[in-house]
PDB file of N, CA and C in Angstrom:
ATOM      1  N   UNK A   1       0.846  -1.191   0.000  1.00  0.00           N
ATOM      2  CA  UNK A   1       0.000   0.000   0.000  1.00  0.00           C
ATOM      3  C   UNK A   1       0.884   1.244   0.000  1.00  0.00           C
ATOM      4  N   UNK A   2       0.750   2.342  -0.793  1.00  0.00           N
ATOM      5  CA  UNK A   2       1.458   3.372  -1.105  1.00  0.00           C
ATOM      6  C   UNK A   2       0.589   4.376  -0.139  1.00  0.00           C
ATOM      7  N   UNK A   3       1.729   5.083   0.696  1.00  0.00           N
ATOM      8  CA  UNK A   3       1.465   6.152   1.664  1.00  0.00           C
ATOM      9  C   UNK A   3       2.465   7.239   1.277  1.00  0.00           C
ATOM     10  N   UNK A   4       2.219   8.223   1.220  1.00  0.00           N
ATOM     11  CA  UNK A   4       3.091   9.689   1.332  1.00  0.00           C
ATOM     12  C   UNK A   4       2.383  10.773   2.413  1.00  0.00           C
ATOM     13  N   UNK A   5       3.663  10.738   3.270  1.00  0.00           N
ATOM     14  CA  UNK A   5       3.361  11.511   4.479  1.00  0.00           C
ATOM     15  C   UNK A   5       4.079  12.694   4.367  1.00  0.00           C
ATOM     16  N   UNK A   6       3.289  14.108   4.215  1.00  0.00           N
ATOM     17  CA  UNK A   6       4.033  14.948   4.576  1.00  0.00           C
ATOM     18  C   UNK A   6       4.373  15.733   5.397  1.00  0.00           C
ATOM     19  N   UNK A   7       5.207  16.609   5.914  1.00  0.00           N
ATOM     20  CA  UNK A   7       5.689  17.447   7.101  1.00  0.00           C
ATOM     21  C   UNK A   7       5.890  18.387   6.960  1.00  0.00           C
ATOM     22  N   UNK A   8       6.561  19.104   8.130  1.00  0.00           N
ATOM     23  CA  UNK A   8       7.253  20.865   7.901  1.00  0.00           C
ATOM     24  C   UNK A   8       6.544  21.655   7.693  1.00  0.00           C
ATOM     25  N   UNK A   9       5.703  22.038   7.650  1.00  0.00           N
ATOM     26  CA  UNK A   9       4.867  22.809   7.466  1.00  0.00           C
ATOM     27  C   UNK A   9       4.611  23.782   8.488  1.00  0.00           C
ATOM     28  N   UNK A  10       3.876  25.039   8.233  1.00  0.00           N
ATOM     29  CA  UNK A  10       3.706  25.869   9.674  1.00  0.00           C
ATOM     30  C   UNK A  10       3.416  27.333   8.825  1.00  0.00           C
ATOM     31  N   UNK A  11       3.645  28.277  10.545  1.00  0.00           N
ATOM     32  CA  UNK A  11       3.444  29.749   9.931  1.00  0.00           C
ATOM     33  C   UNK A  11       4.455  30.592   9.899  1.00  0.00           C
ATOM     34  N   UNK A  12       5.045  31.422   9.034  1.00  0.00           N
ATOM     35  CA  UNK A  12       6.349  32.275   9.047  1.00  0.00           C
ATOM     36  C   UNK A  12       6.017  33.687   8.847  1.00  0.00           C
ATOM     37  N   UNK A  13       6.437  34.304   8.648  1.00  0.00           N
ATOM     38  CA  UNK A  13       6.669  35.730   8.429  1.00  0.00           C
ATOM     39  C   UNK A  13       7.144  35.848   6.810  1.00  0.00           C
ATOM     40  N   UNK A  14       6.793  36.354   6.214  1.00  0.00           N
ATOM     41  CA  UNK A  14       7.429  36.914   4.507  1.00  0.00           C
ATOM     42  C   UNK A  14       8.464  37.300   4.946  1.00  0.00           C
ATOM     43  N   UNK A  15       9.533  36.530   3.801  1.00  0.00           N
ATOM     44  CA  UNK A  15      10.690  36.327   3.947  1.00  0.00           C
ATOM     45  C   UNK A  15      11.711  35.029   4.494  1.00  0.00           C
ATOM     46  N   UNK A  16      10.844  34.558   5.158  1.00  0.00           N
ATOM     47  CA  UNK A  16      11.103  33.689   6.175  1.00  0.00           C
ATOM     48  C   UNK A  16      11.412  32.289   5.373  1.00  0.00           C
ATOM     49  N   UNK A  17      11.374  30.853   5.610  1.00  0.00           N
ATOM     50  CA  UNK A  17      12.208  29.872   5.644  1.00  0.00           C
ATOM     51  C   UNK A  17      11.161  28.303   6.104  1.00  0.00           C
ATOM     52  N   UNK A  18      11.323  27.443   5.311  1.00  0.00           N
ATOM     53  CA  UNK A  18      10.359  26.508   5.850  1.00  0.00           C
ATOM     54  C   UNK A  18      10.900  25.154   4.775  1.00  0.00           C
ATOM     55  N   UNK A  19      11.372  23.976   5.489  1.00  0.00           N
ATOM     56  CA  UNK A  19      11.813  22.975   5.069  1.00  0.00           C
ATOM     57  C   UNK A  19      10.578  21.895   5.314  1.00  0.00           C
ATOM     58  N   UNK A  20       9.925  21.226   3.791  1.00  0.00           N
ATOM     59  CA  UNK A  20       8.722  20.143   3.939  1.00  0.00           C
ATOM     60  C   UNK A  20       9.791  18.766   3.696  1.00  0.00           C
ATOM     61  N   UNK A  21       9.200  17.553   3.982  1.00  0.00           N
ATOM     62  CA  UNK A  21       9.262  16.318   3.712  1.00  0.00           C
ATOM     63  C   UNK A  21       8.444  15.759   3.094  1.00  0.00           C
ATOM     64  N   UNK A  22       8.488  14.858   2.567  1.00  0.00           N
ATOM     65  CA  UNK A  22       7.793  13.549   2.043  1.00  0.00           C
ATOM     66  C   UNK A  22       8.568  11.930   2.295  1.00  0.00           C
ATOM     67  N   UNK A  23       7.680  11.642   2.630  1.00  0.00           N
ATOM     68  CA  UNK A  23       8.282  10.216   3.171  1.00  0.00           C
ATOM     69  C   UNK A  23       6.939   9.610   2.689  1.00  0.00           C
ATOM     70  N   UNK A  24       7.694   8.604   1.220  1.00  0.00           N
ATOM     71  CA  UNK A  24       7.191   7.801   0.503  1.00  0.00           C
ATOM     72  C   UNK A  24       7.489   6.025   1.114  1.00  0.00           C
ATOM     73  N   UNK A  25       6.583   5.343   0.554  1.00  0.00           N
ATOM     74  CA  UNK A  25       6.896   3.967   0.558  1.00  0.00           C
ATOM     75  C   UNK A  25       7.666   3.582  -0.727  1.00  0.00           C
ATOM     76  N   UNK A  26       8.478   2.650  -0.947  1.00  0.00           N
ATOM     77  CA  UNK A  26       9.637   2.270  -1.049  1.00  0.00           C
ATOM     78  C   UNK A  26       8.955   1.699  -3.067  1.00  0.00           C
ATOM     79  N   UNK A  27       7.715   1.164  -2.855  1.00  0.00           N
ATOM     80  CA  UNK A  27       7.588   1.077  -4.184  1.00  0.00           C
ATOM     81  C   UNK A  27       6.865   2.151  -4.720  1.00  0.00           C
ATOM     82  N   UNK A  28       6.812   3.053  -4.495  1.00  0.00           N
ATOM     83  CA  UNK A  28       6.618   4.428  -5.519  1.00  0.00           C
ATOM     84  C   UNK A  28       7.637   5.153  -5.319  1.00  0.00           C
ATOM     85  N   UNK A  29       8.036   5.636  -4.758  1.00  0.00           N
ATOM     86  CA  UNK A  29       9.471   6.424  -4.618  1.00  0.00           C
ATOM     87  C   UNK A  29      10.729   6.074  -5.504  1.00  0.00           C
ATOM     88  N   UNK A  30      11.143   4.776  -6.113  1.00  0.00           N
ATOM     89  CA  UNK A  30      12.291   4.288  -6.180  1.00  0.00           C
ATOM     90  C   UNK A  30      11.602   4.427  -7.745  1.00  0.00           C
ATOM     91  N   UNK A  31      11.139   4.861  -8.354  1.00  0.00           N
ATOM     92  CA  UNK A  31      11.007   4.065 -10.369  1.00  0.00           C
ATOM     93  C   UNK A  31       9.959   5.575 -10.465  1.00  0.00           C
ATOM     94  N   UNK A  32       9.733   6.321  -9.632  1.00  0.00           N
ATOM     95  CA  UNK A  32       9.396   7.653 -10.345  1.00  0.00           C
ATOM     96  C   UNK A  32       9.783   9.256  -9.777  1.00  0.00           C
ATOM     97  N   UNK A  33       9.220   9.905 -10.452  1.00  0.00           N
ATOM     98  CA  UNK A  33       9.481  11.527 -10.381  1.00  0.00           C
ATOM     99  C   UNK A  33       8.703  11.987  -9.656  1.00  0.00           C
ATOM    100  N   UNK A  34       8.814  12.270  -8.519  1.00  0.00           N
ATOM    101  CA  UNK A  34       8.420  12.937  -7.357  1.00  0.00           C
ATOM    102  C   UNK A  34       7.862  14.326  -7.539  1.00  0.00           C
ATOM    103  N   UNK A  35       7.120  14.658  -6.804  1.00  0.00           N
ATOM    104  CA  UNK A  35       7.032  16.511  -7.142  1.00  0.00           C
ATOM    105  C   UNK A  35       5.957  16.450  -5.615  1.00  0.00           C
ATOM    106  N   UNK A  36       6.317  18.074  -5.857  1.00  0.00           N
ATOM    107  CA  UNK A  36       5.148  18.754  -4.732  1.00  0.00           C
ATOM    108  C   UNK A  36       4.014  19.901  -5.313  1.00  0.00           C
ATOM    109  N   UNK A  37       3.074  19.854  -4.842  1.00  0.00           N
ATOM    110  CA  UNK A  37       2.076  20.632  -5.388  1.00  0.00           C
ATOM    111  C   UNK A  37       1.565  20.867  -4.563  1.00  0.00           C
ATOM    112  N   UNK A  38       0.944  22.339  -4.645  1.00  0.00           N
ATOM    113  CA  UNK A  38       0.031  23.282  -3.901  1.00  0.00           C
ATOM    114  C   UNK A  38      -1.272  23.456  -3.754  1.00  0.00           C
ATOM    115  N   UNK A  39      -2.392  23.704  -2.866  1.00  0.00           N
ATOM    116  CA  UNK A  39      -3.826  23.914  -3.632  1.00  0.00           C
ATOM    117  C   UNK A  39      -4.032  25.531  -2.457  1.00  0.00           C
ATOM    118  N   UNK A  40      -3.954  26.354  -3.441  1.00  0.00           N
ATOM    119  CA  UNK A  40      -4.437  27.471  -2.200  1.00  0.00           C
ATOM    120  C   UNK A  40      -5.864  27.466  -2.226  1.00  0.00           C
ATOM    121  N   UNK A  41      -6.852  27.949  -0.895  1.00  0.00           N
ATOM    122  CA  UNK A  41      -7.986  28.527  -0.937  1.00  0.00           C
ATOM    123  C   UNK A  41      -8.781  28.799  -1.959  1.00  0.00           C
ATOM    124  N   UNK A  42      -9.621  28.307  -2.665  1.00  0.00           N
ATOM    125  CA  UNK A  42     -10.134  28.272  -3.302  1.00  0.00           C
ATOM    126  C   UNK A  42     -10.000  28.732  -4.961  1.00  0.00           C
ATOM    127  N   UNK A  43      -8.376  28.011  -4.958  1.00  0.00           N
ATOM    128  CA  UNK A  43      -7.797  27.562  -6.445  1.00  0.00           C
ATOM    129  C   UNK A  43      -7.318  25.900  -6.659  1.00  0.00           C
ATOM    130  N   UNK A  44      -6.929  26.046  -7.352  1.00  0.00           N
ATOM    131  CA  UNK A  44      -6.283  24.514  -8.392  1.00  0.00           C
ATOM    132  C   UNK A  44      -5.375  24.175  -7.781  1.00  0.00           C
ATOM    133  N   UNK A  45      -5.134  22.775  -7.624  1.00  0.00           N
ATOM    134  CA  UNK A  45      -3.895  22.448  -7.201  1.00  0.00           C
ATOM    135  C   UNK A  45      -2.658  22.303  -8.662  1.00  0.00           C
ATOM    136  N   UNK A  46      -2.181  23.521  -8.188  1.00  0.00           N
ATOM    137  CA  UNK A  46      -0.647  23.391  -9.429  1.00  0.00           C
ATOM    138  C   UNK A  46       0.736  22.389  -8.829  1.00  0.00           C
ATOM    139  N   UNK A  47       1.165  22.230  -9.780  1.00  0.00           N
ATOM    140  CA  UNK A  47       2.791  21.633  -9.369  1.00  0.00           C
ATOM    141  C   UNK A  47       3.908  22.158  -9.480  1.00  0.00           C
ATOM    142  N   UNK A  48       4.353  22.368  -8.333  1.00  0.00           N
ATOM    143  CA  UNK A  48       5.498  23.865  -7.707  1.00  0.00           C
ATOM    144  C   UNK A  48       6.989  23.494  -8.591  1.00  0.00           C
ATOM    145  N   UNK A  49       7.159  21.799  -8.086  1.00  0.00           N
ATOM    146  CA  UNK A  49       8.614  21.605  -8.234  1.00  0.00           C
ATOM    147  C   UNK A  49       8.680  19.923  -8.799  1.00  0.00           C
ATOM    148  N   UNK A  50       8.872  18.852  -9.937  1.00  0.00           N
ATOM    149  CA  UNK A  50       9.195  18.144  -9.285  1.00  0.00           C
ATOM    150  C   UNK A  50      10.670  17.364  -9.479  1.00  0.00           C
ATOM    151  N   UNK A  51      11.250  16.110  -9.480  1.00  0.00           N
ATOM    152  CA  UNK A  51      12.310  15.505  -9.583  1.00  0.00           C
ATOM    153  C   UNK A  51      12.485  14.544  -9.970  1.00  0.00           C
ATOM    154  N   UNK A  52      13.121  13.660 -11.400  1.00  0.00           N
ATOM    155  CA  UNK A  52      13.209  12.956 -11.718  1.00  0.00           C
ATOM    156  C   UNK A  52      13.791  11.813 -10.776  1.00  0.00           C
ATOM    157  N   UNK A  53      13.965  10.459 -10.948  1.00  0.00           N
ATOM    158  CA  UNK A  53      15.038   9.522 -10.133  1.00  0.00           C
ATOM    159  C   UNK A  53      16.505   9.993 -10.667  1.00  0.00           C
ATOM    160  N   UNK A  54      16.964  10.380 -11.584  1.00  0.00           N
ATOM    161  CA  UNK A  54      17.920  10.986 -12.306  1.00  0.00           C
ATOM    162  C   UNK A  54      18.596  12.052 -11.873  1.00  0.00           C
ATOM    163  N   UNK A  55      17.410  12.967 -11.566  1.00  0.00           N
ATOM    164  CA  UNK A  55      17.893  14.002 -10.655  1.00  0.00           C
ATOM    165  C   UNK A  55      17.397  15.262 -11.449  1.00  0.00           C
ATOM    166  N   UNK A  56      17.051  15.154 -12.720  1.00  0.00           N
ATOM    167  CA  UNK A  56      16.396  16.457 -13.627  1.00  0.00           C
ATOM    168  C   UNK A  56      15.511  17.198 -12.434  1.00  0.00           C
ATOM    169  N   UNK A  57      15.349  18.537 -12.763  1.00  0.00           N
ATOM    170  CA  UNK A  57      14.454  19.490 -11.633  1.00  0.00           C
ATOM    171  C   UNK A  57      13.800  20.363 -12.562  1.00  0.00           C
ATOM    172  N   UNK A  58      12.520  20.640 -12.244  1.00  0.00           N
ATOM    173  CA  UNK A  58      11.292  21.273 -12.819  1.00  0.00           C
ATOM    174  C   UNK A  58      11.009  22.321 -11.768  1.00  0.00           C
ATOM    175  N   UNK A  59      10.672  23.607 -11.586  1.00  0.00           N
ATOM    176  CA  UNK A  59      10.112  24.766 -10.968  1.00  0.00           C
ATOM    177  C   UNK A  59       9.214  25.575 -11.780  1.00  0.00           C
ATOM    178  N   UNK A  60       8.166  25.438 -10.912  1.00  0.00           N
ATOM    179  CA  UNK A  60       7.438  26.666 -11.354  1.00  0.00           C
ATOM    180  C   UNK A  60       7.720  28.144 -10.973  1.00  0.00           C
ATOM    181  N   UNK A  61       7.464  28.866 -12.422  1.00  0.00           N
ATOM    182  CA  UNK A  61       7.490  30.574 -12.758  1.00  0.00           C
ATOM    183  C   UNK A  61       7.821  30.929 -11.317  1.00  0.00           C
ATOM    184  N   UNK A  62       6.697  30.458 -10.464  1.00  0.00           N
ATOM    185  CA  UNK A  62       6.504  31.240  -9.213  1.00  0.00           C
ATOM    186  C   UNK A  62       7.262  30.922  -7.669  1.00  0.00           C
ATOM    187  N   UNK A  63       8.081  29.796  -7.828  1.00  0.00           N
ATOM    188  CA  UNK A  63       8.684  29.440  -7.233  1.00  0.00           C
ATOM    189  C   UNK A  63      10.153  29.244  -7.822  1.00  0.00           C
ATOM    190  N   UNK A  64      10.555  29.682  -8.608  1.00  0.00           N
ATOM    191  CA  UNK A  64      11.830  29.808  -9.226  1.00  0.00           C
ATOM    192  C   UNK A  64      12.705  30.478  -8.882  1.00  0.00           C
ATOM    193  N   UNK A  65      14.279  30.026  -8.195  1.00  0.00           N
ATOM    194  CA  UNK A  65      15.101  30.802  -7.544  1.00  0.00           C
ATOM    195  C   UNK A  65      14.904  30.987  -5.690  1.00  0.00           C
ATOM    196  N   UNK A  66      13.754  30.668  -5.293  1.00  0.00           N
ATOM    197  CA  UNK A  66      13.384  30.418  -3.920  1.00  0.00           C
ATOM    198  C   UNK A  66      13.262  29.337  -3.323  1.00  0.00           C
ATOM    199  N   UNK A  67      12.761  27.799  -4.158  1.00  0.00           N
ATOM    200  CA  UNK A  67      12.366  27.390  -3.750  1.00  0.00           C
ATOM    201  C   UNK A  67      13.146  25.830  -4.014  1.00  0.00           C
ATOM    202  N   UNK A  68      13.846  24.984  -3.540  1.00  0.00           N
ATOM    203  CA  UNK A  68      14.905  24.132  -3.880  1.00  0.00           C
ATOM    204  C   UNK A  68      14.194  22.524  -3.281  1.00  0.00           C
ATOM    205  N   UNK A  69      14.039  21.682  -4.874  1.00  0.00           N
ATOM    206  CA  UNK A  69      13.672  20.444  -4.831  1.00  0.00           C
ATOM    207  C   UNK A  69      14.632  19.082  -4.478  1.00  0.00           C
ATOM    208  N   UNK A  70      14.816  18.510  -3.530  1.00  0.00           N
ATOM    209  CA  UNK A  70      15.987  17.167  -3.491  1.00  0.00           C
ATOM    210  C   UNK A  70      15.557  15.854  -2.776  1.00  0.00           C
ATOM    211  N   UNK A  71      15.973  14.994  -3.001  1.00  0.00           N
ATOM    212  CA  UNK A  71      15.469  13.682  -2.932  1.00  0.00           C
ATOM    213  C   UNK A  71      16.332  12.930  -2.189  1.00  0.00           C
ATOM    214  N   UNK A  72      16.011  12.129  -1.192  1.00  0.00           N
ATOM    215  CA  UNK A  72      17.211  10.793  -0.689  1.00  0.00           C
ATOM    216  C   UNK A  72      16.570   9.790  -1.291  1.00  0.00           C
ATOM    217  N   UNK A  73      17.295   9.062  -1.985  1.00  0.00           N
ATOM    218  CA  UNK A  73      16.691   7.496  -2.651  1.00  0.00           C
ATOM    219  C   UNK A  73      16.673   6.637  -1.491  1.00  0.00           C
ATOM    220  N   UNK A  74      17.563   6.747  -0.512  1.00  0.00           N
ATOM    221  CA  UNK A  74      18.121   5.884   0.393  1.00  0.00           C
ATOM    222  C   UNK A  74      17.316   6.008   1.636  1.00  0.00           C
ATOM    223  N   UNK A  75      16.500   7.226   1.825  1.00  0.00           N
ATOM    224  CA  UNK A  75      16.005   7.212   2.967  1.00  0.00           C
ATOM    225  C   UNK A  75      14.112   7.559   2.061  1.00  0.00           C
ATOM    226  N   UNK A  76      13.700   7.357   1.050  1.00  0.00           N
ATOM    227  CA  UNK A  76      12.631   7.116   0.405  1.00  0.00           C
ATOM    228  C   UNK A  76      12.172   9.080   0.738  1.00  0.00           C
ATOM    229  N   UNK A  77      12.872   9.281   0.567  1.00  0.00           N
ATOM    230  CA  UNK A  77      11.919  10.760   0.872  1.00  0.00           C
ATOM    231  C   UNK A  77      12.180  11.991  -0.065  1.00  0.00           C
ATOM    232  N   UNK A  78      11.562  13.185  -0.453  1.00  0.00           N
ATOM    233  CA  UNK A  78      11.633  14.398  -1.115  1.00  0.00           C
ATOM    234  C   UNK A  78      11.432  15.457  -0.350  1.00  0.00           C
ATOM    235  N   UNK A  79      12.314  16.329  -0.332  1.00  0.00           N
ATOM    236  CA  UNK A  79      12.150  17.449   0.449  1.00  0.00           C
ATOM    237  C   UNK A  79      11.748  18.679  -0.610  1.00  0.00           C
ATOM    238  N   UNK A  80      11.200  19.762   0.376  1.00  0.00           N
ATOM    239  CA  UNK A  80      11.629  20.968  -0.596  1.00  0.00           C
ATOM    240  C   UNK A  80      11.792  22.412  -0.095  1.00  0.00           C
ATOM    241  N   UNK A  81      12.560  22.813  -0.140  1.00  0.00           N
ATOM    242  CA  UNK A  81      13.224  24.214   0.513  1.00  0.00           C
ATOM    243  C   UNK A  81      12.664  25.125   0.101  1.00  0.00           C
ATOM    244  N   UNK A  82      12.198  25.985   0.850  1.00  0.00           N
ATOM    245  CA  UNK A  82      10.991  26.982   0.559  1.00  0.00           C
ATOM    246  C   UNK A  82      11.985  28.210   1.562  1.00  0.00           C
ATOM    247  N   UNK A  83      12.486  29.038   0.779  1.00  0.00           N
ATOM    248  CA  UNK A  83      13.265  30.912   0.855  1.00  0.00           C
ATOM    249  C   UNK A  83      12.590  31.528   0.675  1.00  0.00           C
ATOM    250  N   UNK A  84      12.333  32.944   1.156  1.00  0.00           N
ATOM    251  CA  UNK A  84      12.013  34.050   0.829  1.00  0.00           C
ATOM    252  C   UNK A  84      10.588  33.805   0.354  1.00  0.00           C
ATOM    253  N   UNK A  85      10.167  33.249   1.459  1.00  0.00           N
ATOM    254  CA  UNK A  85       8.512  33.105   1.537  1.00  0.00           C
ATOM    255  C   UNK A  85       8.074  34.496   0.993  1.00  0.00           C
ATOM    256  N   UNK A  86       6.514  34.264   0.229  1.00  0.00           N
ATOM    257  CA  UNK A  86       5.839  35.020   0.175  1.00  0.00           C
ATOM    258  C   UNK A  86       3.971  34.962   0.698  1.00  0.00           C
ATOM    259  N   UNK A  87       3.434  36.151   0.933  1.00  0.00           N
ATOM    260  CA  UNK A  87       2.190  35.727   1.209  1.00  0.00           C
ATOM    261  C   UNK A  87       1.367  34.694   0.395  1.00  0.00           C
ATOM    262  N   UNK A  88       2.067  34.839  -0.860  1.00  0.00           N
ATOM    263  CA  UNK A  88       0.893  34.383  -2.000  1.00  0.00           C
ATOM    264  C   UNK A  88       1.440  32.842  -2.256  1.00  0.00           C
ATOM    265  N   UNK A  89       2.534  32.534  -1.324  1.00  0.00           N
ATOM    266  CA  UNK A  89       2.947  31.073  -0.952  1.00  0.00           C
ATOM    267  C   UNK A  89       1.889  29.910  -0.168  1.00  0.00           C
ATOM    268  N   UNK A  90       0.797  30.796   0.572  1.00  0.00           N
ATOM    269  CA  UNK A  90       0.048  30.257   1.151  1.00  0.00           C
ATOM    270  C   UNK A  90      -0.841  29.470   0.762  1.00  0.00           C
ATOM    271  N   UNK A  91      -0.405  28.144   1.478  1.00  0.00           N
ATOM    272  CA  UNK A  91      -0.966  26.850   0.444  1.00  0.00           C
ATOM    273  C   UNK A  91      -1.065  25.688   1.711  1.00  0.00           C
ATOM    274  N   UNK A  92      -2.017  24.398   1.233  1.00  0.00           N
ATOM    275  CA  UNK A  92      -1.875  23.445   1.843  1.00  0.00           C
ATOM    276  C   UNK A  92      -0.801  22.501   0.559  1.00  0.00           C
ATOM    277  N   UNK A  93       0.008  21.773   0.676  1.00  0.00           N
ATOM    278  CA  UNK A  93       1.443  21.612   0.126  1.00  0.00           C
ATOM    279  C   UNK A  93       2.177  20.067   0.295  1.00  0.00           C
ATOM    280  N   UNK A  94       1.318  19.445  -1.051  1.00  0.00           N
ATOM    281  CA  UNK A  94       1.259  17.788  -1.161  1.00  0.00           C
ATOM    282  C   UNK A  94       2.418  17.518  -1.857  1.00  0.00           C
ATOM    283  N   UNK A  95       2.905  15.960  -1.771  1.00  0.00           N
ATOM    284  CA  UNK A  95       3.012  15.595  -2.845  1.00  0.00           C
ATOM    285  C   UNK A  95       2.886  14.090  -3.306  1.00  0.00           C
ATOM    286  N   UNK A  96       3.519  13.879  -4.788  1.00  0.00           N
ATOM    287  CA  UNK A  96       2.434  12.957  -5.641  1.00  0.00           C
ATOM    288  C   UNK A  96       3.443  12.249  -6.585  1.00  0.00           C
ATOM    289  N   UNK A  97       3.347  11.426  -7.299  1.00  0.00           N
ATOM    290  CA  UNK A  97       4.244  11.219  -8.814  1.00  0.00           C
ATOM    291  C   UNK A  97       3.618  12.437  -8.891  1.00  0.00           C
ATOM    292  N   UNK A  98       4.666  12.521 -10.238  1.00  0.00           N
ATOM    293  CA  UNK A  98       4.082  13.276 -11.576  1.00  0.00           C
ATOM    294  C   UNK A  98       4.793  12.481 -12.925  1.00  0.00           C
ATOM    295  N   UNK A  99       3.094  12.090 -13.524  1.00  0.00           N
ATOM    296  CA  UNK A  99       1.779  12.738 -13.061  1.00  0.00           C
ATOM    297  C   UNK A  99       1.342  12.349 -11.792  1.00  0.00           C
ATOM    298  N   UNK A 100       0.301  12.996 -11.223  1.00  0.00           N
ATOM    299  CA  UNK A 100      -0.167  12.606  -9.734  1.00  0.00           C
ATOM    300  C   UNK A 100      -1.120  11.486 -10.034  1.00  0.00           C
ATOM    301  N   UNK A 101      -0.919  10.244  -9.046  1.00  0.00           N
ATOM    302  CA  UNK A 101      -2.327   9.533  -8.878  1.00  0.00           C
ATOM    303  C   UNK A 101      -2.938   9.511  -7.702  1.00  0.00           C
ATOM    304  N   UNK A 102      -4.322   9.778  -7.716  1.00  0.00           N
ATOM    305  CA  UNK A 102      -5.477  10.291  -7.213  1.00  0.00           C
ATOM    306  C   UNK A 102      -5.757   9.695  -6.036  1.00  0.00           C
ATOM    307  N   UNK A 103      -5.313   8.057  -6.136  1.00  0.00           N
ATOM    308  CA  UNK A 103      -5.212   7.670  -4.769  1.00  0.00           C
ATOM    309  C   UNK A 103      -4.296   8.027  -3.348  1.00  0.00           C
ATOM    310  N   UNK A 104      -2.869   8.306  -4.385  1.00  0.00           N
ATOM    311  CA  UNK A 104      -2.162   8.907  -3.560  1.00  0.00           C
ATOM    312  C   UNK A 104      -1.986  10.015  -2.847  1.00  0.00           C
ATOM    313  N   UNK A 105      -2.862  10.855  -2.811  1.00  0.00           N
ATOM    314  CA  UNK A 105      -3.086  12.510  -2.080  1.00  0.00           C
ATOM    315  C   UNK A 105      -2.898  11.862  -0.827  1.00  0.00           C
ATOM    316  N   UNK A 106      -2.149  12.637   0.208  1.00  0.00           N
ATOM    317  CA  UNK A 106      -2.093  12.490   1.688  1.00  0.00           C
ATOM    318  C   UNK A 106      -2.802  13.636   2.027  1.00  0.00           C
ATOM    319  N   UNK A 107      -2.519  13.908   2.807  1.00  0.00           N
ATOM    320  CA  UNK A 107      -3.438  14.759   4.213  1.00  0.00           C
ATOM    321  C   UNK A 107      -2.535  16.408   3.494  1.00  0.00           C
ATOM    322  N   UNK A 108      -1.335  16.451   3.529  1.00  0.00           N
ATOM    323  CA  UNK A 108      -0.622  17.725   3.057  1.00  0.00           C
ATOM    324  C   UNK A 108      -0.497  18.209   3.799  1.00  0.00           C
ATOM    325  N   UNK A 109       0.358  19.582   4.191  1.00  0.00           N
ATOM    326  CA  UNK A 109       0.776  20.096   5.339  1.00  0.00           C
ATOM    327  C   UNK A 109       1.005  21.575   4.970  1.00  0.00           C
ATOM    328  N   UNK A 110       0.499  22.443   5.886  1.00  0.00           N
ATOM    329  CA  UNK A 110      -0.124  23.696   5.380  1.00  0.00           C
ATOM    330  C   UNK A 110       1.013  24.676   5.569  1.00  0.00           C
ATOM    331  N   UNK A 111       1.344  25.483   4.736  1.00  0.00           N
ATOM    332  CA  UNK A 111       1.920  26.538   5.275  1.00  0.00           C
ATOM    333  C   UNK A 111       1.373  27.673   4.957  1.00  0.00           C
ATOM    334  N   UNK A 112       1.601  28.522   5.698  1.00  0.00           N
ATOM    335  CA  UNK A 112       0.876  29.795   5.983  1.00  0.00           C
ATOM    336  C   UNK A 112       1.866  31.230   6.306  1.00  0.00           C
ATOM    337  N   UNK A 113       2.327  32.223   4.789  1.00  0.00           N
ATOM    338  CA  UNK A 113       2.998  33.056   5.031  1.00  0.00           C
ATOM    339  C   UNK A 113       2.149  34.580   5.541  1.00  0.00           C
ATOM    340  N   UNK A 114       2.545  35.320   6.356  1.00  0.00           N
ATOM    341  CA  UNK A 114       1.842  36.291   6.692  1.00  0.00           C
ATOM    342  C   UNK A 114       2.473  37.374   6.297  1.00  0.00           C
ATOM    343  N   UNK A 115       2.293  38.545   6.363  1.00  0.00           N
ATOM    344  CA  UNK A 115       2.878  39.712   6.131  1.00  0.00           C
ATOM    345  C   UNK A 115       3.470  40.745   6.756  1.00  0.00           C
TER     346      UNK A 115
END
């Protein structure tokens, strides 16, 4: 059974600093491309960042230059480094393959930049 648990999450100040996890099970993690995606308040869930097994890296427009995607194969998990928060960062903050499957959504872990 495939679980992705995520973490780190919380409230900062703009500007501020916030390291998430993902801690995958061992047969989805190891043969695909990881990513994290966002769903703010009453928008779409987009896909911020994600990472090949290879190591290729994808960022979105809006997270580009702030926001840093990396993976342990060895310890099944994806992190992602979130700099120079902004308000409009404010998101609950999953992640999924990509592409995402539908079963796999976890719970997500919210962060919340203020001003």
């Amino acid at each position: 059974q495939v679980q992705l648990v995520e973490s780190g999450g919380g409230s900062v100040q703009a500007g501020g600093s916030l390291r998430l996890s993902c801690a995958a099970s061992g047969s989805i993690f190891s043969i695909n491309a990881m990513g994290w995606y966002r769903q703010a308040l009453g928008k779409q869930r987009e896909l911020v960042a994600h990472i090949t097994t290879g190591g290729r890296i994808y960022y979105a427009d809006s997270v580009k230059g702030r926001f840093t995607i990396s993976r342990d194969n060895a310890k099944n998990t994806v992190y992602l480094q979130m700099n120079s928060l902004k308000p409009e960062d404010t998101a609950v903050y999953y992640c999924n393959k990509v592409p995402p499957i539908a079963v796999y959504w976890g719970q997500g872990t919210q962060v919340t930049v203020s001003s």
